[in-house]
N, C-alpha and C. Protein backbone atom coordinates (compact mmCIF):
# COMPACT_ATOMS: atom_id res chain seq x y z
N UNK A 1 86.24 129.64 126.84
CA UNK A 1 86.35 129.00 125.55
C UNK A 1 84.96 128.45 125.17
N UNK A 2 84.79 128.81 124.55
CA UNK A 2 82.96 128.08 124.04
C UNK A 2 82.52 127.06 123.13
N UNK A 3 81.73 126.55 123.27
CA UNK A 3 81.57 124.96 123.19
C UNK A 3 81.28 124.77 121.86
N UNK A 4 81.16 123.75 121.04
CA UNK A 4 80.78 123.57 120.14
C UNK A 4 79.34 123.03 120.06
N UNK A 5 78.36 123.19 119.31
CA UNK A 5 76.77 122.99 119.37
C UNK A 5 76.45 121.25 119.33
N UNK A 6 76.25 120.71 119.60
CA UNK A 6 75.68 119.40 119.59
C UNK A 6 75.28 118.98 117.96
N UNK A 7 75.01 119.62 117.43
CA UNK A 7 74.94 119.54 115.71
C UNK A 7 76.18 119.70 114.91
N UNK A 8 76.74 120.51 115.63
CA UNK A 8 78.23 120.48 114.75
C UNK A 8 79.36 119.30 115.14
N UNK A 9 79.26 118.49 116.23
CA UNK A 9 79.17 117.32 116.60
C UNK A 9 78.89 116.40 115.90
N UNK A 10 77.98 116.51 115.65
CA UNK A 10 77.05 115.04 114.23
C UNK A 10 77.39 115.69 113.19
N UNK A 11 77.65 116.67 112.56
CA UNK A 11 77.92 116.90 111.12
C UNK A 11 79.26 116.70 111.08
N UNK A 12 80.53 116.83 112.27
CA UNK A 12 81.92 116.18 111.93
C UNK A 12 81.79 114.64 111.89
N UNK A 13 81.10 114.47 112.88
CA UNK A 13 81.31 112.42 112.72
C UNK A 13 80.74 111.96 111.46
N UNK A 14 79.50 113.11 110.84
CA UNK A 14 78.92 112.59 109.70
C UNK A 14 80.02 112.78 108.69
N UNK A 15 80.39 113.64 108.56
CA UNK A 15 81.27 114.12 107.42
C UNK A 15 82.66 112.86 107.39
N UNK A 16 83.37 112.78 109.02
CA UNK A 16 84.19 112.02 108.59
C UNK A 16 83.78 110.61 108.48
N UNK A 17 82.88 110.12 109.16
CA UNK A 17 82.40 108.68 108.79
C UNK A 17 82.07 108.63 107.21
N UNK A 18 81.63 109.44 106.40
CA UNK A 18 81.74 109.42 104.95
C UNK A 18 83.18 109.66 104.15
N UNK A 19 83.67 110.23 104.93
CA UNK A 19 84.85 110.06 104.30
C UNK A 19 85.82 108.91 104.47
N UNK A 20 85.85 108.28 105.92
CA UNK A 20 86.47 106.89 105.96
C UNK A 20 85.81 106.17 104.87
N UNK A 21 84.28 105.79 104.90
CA UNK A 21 83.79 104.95 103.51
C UNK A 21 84.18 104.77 102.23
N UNK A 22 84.03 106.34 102.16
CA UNK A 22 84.87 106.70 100.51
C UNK A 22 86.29 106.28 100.28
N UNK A 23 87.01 106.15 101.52
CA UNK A 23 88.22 105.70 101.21
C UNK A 23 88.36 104.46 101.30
N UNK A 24 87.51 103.45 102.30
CA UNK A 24 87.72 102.28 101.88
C UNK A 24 87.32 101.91 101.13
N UNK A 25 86.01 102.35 100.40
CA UNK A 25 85.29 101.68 98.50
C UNK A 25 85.98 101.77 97.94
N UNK A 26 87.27 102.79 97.52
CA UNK A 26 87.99 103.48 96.57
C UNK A 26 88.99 102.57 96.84
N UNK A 27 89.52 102.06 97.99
CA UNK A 27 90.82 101.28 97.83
C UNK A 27 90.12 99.94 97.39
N UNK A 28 89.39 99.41 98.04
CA UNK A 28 88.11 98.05 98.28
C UNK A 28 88.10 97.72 96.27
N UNK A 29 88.01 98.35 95.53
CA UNK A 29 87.38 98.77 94.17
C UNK A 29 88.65 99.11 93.01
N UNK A 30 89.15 99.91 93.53
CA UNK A 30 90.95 100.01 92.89
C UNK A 30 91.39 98.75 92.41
N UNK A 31 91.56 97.58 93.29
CA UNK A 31 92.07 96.42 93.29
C UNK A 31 91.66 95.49 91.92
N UNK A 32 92.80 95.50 90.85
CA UNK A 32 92.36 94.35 90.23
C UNK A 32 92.82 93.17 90.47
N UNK A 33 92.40 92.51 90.14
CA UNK A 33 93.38 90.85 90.74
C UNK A 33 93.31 90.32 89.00
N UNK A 34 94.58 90.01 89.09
CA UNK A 34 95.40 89.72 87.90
C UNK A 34 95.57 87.86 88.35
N UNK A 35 94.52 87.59 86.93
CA UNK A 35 94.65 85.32 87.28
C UNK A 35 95.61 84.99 86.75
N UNK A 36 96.07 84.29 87.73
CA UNK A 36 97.40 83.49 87.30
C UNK A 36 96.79 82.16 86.69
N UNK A 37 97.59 81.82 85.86
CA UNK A 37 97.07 80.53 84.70
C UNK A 37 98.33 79.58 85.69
N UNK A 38 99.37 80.04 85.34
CA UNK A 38 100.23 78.71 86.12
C UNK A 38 99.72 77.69 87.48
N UNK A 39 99.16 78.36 88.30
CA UNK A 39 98.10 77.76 89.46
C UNK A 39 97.07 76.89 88.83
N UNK A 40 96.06 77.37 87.79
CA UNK A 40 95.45 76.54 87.26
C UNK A 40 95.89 75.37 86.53
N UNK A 41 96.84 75.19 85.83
CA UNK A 41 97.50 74.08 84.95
C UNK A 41 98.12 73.11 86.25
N UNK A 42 98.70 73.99 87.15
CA UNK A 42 99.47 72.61 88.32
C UNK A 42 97.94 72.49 89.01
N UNK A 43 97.21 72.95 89.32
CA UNK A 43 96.00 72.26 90.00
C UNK A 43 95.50 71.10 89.06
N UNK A 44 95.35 71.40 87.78
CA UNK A 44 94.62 70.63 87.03
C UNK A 44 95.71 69.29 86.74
N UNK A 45 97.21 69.39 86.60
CA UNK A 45 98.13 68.34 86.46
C UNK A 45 98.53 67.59 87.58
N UNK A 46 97.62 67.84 88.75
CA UNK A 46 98.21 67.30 90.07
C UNK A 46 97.23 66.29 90.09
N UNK A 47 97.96 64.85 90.81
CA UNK A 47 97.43 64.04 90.47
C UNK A 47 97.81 62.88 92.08
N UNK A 48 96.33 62.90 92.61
CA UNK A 48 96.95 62.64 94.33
C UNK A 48 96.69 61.04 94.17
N UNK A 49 97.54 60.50 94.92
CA UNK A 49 97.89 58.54 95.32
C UNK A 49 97.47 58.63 96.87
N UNK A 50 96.45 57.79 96.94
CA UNK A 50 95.87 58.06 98.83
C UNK A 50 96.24 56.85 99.05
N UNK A 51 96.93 56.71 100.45
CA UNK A 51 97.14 55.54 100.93
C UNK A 51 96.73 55.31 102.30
N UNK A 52 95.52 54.52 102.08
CA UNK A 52 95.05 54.16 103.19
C UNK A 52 95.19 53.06 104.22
């Protein structure tokens, strides 16, 4: 059975290490984040009593 060349070696790890990347930028980047206003209004209406 005969071996594969030491270059074709580095051009699969190259190839798939670019392709893992591409897939995590693409998911990483996809993502919108949608602001919730309700969080902001109770942060801003909260109103702390410290008792020391």
């Amino acid at each position: 059975m005969p071996q594969m060349m030491p270059l074709s070696w580095l051009m699969l790890f190259i190839f798939f290490s670019i392709m893992f990347m591409l897939f995590n930028f693409m998911n990483y980047f996809s993502y919108i984040p949608i602001k919730n206003n309700m969080k902001e209004k109770n942060m801003k209406n909260k109103i702390s009593n410290w008792k020391w």
